[in-house]
PDB file of N, CA and C in Angstrom:
ATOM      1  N   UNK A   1      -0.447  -2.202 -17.124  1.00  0.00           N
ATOM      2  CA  UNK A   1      -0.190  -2.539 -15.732  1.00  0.00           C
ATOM      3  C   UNK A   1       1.020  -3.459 -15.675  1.00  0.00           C
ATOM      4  N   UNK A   2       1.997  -2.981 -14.960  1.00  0.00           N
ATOM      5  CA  UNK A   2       2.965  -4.142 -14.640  1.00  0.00           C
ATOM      6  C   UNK A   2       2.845  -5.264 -14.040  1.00  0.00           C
ATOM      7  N   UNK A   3       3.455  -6.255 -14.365  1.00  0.00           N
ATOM      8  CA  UNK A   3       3.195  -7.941 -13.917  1.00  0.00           C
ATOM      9  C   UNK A   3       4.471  -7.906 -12.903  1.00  0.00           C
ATOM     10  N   UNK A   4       4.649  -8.745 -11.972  1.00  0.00           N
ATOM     11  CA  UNK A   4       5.828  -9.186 -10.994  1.00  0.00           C
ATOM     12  C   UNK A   4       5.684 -10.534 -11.067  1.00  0.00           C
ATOM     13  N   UNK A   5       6.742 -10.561 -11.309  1.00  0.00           N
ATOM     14  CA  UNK A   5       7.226 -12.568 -11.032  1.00  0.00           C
ATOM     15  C   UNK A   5       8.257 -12.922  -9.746  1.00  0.00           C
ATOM     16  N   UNK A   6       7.481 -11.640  -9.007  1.00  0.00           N
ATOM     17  CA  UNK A   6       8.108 -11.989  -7.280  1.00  0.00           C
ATOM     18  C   UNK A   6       7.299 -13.561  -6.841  1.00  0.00           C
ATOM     19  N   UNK A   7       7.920 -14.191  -5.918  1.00  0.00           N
ATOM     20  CA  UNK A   7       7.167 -15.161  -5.441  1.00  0.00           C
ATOM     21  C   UNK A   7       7.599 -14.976  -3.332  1.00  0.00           C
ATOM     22  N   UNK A   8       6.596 -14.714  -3.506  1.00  0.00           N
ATOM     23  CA  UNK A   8       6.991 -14.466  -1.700  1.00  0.00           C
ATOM     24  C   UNK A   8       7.184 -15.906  -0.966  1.00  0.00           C
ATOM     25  N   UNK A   9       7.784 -16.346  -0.214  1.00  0.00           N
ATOM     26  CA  UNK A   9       7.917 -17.017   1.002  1.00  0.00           C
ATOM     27  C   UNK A   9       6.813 -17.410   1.957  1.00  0.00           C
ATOM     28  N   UNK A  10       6.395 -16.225   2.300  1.00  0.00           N
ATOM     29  CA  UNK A  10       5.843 -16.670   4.044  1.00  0.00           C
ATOM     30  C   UNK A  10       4.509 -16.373   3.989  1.00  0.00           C
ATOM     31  N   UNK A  11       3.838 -16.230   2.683  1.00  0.00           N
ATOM     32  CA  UNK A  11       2.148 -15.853   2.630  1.00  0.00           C
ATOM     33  C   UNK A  11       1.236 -16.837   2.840  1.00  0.00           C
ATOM     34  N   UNK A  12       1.104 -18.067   3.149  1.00  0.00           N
ATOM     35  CA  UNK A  12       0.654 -18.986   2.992  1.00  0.00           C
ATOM     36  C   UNK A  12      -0.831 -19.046   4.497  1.00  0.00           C
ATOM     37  N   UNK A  13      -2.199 -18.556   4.563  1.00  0.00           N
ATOM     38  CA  UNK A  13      -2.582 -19.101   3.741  1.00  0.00           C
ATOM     39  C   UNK A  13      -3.764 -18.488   2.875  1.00  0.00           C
ATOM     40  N   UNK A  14      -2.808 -17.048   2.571  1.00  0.00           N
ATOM     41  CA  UNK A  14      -3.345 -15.572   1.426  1.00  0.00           C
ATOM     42  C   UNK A  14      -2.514 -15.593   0.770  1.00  0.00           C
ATOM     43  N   UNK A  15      -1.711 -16.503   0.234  1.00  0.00           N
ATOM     44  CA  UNK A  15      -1.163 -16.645  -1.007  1.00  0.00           C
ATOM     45  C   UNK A  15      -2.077 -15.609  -2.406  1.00  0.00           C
ATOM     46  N   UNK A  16      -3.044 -16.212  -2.403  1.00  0.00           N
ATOM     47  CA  UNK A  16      -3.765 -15.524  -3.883  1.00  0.00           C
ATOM     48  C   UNK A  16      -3.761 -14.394  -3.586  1.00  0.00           C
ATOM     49  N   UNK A  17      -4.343 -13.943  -2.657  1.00  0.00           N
ATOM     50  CA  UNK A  17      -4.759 -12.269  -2.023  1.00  0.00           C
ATOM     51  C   UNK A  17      -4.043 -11.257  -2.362  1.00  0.00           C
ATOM     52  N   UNK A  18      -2.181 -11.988  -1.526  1.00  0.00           N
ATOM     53  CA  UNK A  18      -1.443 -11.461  -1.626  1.00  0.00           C
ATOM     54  C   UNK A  18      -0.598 -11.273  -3.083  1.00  0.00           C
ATOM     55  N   UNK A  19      -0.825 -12.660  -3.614  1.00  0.00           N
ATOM     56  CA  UNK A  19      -0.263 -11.812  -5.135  1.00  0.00           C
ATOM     57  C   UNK A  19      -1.063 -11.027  -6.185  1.00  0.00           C
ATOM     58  N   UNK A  20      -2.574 -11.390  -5.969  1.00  0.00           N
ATOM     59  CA  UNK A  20      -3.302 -10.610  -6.748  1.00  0.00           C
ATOM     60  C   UNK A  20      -2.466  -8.899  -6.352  1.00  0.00           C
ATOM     61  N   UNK A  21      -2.877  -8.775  -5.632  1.00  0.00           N
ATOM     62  CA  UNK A  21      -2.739  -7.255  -4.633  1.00  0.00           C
ATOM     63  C   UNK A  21      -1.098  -7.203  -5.595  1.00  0.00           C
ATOM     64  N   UNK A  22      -0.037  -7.628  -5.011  1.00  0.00           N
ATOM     65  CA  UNK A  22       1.097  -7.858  -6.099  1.00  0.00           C
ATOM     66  C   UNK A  22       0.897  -7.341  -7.867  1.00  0.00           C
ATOM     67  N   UNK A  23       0.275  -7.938  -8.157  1.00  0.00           N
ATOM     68  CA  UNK A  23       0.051  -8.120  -9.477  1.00  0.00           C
ATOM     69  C   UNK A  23      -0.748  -6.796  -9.729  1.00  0.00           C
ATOM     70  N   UNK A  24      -1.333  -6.477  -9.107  1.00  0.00           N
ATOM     71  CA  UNK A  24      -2.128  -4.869  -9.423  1.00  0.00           C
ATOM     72  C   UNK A  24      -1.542  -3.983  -9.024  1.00  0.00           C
ATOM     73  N   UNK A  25       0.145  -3.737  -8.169  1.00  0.00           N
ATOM     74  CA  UNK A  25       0.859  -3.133  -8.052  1.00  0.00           C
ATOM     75  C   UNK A  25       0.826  -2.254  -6.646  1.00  0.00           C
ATOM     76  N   UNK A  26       0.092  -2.760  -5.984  1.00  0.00           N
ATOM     77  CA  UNK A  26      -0.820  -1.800  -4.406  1.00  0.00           C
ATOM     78  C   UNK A  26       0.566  -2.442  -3.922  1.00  0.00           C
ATOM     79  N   UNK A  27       0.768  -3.585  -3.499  1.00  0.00           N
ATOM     80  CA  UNK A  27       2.145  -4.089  -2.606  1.00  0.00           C
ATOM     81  C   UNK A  27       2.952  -4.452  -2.767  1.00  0.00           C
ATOM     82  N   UNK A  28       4.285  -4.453  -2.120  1.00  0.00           N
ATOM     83  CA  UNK A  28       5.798  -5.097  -2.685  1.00  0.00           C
ATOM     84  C   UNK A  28       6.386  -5.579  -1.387  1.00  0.00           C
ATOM     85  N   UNK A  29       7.098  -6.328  -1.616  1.00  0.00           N
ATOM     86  CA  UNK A  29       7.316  -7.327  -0.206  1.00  0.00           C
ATOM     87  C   UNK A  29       8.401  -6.239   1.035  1.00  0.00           C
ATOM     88  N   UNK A  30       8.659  -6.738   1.995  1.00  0.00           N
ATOM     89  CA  UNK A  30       9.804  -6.272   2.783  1.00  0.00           C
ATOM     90  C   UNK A  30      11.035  -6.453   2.409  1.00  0.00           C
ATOM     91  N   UNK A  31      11.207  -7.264   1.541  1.00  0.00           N
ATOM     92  CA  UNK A  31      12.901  -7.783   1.143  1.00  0.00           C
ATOM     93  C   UNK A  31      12.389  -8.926  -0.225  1.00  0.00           C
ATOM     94  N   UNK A  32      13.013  -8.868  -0.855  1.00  0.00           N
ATOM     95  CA  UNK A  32      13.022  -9.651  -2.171  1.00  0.00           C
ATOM     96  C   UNK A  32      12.410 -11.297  -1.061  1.00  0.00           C
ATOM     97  N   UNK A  33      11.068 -12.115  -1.968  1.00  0.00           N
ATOM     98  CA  UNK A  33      10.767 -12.739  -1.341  1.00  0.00           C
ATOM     99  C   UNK A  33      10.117 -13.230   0.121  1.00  0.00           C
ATOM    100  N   UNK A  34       9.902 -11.675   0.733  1.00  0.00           N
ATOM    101  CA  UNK A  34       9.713 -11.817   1.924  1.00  0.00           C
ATOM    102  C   UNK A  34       7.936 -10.624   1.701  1.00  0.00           C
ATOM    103  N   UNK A  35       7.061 -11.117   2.473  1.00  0.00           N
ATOM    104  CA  UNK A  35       6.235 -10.222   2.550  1.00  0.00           C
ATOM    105  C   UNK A  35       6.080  -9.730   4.085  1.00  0.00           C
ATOM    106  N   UNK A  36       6.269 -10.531   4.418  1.00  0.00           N
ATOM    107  CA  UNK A  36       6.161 -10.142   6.219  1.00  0.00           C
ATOM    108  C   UNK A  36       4.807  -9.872   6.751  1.00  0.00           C
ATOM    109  N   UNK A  37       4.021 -10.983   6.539  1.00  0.00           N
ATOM    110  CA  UNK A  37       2.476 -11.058   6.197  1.00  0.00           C
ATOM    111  C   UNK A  37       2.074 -10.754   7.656  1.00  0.00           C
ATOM    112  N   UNK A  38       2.855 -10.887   8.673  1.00  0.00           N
ATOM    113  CA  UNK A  38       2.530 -10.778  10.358  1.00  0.00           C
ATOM    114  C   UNK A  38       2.643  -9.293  10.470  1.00  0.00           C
ATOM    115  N   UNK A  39       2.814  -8.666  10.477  1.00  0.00           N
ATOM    116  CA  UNK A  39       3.769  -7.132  10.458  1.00  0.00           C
ATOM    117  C   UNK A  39       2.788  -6.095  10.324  1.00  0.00           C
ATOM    118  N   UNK A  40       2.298  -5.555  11.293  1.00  0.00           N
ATOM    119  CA  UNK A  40       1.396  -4.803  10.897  1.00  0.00           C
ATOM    120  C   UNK A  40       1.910  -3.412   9.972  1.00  0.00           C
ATOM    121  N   UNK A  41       0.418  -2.743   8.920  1.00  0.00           N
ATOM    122  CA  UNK A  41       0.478  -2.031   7.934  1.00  0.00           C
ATOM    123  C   UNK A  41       1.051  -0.413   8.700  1.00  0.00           C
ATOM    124  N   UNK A  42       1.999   0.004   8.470  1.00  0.00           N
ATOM    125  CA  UNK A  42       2.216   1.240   8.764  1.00  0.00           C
ATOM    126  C   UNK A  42       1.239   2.436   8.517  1.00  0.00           C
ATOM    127  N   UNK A  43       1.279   3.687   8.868  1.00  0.00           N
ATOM    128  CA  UNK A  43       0.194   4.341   8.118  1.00  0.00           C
ATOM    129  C   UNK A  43       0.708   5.081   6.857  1.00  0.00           C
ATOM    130  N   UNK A  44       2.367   4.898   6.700  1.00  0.00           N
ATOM    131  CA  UNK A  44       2.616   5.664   6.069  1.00  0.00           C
ATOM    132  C   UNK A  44       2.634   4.546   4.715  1.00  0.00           C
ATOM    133  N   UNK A  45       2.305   3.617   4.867  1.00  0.00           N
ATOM    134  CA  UNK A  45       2.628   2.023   4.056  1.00  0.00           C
ATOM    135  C   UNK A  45       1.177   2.095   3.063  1.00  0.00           C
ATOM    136  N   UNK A  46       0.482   2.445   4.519  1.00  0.00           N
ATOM    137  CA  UNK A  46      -1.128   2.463   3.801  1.00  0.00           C
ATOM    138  C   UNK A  46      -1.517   3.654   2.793  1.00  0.00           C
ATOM    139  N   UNK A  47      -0.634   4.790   2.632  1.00  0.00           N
ATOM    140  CA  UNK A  47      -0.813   5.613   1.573  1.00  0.00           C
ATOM    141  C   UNK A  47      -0.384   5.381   0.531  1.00  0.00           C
ATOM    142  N   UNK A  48       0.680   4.917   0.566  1.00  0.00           N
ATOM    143  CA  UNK A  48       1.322   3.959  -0.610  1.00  0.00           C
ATOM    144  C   UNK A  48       0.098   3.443  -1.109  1.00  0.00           C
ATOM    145  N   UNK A  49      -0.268   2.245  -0.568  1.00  0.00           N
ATOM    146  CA  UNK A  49      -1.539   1.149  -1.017  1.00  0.00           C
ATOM    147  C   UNK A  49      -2.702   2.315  -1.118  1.00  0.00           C
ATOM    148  N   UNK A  50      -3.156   3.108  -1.068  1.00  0.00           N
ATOM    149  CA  UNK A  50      -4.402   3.603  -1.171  1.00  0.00           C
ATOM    150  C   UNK A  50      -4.340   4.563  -2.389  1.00  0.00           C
ATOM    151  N   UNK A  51      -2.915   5.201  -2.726  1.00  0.00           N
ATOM    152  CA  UNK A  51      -2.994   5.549  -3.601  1.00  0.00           C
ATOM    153  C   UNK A  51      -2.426   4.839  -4.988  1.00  0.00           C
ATOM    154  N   UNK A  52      -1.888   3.681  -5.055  1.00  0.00           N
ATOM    155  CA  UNK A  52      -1.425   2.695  -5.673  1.00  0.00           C
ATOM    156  C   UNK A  52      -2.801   2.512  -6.216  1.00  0.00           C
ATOM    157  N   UNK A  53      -3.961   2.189  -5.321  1.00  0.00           N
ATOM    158  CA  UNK A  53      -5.157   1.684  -5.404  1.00  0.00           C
ATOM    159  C   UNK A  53      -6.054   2.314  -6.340  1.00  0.00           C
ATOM    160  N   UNK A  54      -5.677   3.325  -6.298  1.00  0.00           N
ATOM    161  CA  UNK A  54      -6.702   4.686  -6.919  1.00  0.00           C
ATOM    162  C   UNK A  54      -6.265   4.697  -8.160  1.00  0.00           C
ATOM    163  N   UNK A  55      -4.368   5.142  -8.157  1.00  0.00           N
ATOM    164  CA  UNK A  55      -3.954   5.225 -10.242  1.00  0.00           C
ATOM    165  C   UNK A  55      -3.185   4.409 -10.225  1.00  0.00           C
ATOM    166  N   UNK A  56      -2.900   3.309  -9.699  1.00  0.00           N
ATOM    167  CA  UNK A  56      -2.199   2.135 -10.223  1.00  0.00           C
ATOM    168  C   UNK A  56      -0.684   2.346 -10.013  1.00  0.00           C
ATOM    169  N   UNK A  57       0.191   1.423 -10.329  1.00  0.00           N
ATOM    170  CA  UNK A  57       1.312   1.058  -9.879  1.00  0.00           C
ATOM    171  C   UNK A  57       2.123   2.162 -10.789  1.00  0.00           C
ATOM    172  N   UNK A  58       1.802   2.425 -12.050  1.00  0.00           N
ATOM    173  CA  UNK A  58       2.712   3.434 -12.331  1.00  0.00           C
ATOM    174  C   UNK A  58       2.627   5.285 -11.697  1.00  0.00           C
ATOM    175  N   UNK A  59       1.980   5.226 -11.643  1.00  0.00           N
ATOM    176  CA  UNK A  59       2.226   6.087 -10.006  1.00  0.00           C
ATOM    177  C   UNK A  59       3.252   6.554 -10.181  1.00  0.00           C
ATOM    178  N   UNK A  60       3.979   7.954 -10.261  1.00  0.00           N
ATOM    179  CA  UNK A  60       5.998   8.149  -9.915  1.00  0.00           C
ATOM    180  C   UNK A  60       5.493   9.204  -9.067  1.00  0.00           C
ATOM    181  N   UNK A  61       5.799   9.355  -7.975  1.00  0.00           N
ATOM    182  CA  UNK A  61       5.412  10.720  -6.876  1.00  0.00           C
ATOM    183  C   UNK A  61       6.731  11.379  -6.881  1.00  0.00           C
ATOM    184  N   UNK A  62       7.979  10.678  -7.298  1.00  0.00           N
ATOM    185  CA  UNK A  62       9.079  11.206  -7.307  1.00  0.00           C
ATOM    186  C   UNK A  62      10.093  10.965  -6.132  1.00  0.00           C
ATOM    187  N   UNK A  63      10.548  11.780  -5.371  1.00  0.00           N
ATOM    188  CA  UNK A  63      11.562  11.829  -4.245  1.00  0.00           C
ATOM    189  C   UNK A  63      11.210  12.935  -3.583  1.00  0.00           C
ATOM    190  N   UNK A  64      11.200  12.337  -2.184  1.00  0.00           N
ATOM    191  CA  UNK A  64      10.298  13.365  -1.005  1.00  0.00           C
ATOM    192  C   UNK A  64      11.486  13.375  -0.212  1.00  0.00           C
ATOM    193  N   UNK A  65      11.303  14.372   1.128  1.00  0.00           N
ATOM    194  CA  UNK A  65      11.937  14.358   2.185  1.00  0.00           C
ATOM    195  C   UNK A  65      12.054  12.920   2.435  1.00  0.00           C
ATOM    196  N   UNK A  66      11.280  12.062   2.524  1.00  0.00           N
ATOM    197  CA  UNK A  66      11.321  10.717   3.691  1.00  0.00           C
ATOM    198  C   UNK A  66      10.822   9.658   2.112  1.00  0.00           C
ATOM    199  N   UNK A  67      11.195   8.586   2.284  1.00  0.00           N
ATOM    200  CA  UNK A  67      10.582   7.357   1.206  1.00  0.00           C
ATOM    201  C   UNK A  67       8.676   7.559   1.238  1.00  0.00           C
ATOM    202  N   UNK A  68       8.328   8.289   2.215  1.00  0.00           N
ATOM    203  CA  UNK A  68       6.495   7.867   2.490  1.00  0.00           C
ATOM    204  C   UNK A  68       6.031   9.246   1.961  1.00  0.00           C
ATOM    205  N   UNK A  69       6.954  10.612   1.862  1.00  0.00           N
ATOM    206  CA  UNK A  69       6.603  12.191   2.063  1.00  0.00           C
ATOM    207  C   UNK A  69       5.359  12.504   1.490  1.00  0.00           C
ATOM    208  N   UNK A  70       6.146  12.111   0.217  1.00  0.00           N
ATOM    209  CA  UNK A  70       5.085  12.553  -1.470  1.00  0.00           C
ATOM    210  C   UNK A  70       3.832  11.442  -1.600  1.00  0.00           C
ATOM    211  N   UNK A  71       3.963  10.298  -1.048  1.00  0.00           N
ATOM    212  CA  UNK A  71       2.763   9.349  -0.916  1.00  0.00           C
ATOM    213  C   UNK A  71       1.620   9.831   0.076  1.00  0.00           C
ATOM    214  N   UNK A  72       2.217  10.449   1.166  1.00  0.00           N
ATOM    215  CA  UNK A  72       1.275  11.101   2.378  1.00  0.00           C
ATOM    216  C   UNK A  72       0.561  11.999   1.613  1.00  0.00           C
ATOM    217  N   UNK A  73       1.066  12.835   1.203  1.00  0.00           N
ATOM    218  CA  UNK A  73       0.633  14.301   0.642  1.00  0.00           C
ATOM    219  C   UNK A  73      -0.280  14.025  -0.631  1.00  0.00           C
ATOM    220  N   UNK A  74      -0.095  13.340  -1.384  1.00  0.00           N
ATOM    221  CA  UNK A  74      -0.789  12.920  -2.509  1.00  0.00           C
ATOM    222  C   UNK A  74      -2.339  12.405  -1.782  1.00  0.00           C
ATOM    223  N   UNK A  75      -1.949  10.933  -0.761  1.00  0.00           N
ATOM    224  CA  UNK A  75      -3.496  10.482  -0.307  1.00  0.00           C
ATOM    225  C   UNK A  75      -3.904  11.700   0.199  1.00  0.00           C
ATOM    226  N   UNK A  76      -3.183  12.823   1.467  1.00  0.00           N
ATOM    227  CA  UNK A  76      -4.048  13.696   1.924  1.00  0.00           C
ATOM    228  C   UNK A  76      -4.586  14.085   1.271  1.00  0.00           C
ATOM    229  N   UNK A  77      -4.208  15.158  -0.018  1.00  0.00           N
ATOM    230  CA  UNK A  77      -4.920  15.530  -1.147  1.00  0.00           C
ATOM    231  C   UNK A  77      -5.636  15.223  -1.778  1.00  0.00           C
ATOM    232  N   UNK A  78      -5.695  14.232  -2.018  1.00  0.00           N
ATOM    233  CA  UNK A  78      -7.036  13.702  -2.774  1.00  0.00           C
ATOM    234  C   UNK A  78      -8.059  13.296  -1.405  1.00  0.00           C
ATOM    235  N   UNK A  79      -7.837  13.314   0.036  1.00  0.00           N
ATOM    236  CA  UNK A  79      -8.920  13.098   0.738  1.00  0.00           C
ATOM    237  C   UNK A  79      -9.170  11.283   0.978  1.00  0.00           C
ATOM    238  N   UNK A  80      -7.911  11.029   0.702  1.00  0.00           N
ATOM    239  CA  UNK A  80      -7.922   9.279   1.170  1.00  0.00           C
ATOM    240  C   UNK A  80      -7.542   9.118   2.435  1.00  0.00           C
ATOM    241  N   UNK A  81      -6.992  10.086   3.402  1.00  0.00           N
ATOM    242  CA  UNK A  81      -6.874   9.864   4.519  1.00  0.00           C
ATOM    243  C   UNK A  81      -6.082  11.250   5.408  1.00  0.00           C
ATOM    244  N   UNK A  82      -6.648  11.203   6.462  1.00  0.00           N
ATOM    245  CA  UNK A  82      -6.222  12.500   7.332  1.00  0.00           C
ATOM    246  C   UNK A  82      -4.683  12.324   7.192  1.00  0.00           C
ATOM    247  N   UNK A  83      -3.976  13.895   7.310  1.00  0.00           N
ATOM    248  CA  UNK A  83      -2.809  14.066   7.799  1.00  0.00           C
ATOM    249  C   UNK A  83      -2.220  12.996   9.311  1.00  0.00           C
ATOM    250  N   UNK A  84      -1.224  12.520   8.389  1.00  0.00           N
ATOM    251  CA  UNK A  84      -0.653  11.771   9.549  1.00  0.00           C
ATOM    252  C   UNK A  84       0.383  12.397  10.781  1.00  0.00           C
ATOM    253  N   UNK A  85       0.347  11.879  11.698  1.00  0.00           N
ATOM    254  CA  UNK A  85       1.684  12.214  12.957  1.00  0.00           C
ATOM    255  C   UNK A  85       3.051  11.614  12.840  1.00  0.00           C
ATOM    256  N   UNK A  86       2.190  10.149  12.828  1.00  0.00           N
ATOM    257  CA  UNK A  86       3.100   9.046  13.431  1.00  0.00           C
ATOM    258  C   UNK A  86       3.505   8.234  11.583  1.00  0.00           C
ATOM    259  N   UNK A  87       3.731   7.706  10.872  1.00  0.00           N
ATOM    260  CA  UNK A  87       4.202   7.146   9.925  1.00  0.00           C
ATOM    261  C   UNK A  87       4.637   5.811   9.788  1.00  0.00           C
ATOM    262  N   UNK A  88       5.045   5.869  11.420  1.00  0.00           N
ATOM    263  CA  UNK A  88       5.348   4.045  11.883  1.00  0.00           C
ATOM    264  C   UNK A  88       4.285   3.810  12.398  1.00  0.00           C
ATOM    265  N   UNK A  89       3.145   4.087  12.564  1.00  0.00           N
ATOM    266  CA  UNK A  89       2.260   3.641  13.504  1.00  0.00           C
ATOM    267  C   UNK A  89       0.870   2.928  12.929  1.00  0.00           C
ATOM    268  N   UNK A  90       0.531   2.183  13.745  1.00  0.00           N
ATOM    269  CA  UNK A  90      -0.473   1.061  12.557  1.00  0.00           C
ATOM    270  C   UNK A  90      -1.392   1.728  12.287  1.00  0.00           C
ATOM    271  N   UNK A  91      -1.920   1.437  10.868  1.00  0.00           N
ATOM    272  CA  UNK A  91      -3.200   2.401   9.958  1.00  0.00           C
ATOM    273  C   UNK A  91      -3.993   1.927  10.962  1.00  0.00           C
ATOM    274  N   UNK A  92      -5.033   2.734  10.668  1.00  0.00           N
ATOM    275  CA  UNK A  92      -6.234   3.044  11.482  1.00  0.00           C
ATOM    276  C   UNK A  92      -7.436   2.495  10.693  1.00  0.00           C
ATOM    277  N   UNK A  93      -8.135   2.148  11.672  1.00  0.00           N
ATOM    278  CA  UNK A  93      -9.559   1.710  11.080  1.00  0.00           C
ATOM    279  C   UNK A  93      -9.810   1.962   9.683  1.00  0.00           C
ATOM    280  N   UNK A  94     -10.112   3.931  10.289  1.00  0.00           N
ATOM    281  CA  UNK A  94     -10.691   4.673   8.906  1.00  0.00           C
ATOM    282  C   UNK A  94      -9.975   4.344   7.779  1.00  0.00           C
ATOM    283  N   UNK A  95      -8.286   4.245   7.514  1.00  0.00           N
ATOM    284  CA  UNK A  95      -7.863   4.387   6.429  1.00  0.00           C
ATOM    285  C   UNK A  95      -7.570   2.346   5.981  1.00  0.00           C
ATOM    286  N   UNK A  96      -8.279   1.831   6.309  1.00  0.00           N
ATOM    287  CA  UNK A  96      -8.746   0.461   6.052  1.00  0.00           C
ATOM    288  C   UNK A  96      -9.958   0.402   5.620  1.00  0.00           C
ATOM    289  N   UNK A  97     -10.793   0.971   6.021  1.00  0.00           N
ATOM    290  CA  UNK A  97     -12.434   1.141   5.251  1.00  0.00           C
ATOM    291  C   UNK A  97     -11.952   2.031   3.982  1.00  0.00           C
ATOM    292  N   UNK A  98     -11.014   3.250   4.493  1.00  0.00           N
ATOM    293  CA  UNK A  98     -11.347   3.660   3.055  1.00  0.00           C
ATOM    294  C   UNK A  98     -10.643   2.904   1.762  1.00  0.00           C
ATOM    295  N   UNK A  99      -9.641   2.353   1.710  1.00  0.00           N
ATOM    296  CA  UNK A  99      -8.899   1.202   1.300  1.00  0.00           C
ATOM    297  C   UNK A  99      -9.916   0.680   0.685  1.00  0.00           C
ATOM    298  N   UNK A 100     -11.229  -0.501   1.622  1.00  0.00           N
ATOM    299  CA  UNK A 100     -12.201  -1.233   0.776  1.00  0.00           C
ATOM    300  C   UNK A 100     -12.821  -0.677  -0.126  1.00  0.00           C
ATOM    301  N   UNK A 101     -13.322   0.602   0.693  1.00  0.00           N
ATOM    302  CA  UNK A 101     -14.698   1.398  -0.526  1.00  0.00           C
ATOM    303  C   UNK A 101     -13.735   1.727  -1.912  1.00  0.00           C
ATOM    304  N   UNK A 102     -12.553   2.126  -1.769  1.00  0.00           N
ATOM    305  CA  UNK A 102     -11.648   2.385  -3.183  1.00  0.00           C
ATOM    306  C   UNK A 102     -12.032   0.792  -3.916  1.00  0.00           C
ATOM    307  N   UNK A 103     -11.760  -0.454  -3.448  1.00  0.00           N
ATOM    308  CA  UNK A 103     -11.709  -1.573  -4.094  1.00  0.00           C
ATOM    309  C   UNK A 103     -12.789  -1.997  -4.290  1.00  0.00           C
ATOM    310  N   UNK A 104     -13.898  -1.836  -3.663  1.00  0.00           N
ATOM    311  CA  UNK A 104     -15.573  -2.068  -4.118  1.00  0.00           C
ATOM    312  C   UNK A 104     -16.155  -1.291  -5.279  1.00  0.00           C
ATOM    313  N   UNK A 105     -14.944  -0.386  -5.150  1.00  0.00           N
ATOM    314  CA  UNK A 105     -16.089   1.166  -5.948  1.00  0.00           C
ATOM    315  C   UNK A 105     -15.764   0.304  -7.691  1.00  0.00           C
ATOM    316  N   UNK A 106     -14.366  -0.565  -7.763  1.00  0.00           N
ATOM    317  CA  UNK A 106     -13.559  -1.000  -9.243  1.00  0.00           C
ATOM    318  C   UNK A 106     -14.249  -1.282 -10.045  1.00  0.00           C
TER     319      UNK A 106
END
């Protein structure tokens, strides 16, 4: 598993949360140092993290149409979360529960 010796800025006061999550490779900030802890989770952000979640940070999906393509298609496929519309639009309940049950199931 890869380690990061990012140190974010503005996490304070999920500092641990947020670097654990870091450190297991599910998240990476908005800009070197920045996590943008206010900002809500995209849905296309949350496939990233859900499938990050599942095989870990080394993960290579490769190069898609869009930076999110091959991350969408991968969670759809494995059944981590419905086909999306919107990509900018904030995750949804469901794909936040399913998020936990992946991290309970560890």
């Amino acid at each position: 598993m890869a380690t990061y010796t990012v140190t974010f800025t503005d996490t304070k006061p999920w500092e641990t949360s947020v670097d654990e999550m870091l450190d297991e490779g599910w998240v990476v900030g908005k800009a070197p140092g920045f996590f943008d802890e206010h900002a809500p989770m995209t849905q296309a952000e949350m496939a990233v993290v859900l499938v990050r979640a599942k095989y870990g940070l080394e993960t290579d999906l490769g190069a898609g149409e869009t930076w999110w393509a091959n991350w969408v298609a991968k969670a759809v496929e494995d059944g981590l979360m419905e086909p999306i519309v919107h990509p900018d639009s904030p995750a949804t309940r469901a794909q936040v529960v399913t998020l936990m049950e992946l991290l309970l199931d560890r």
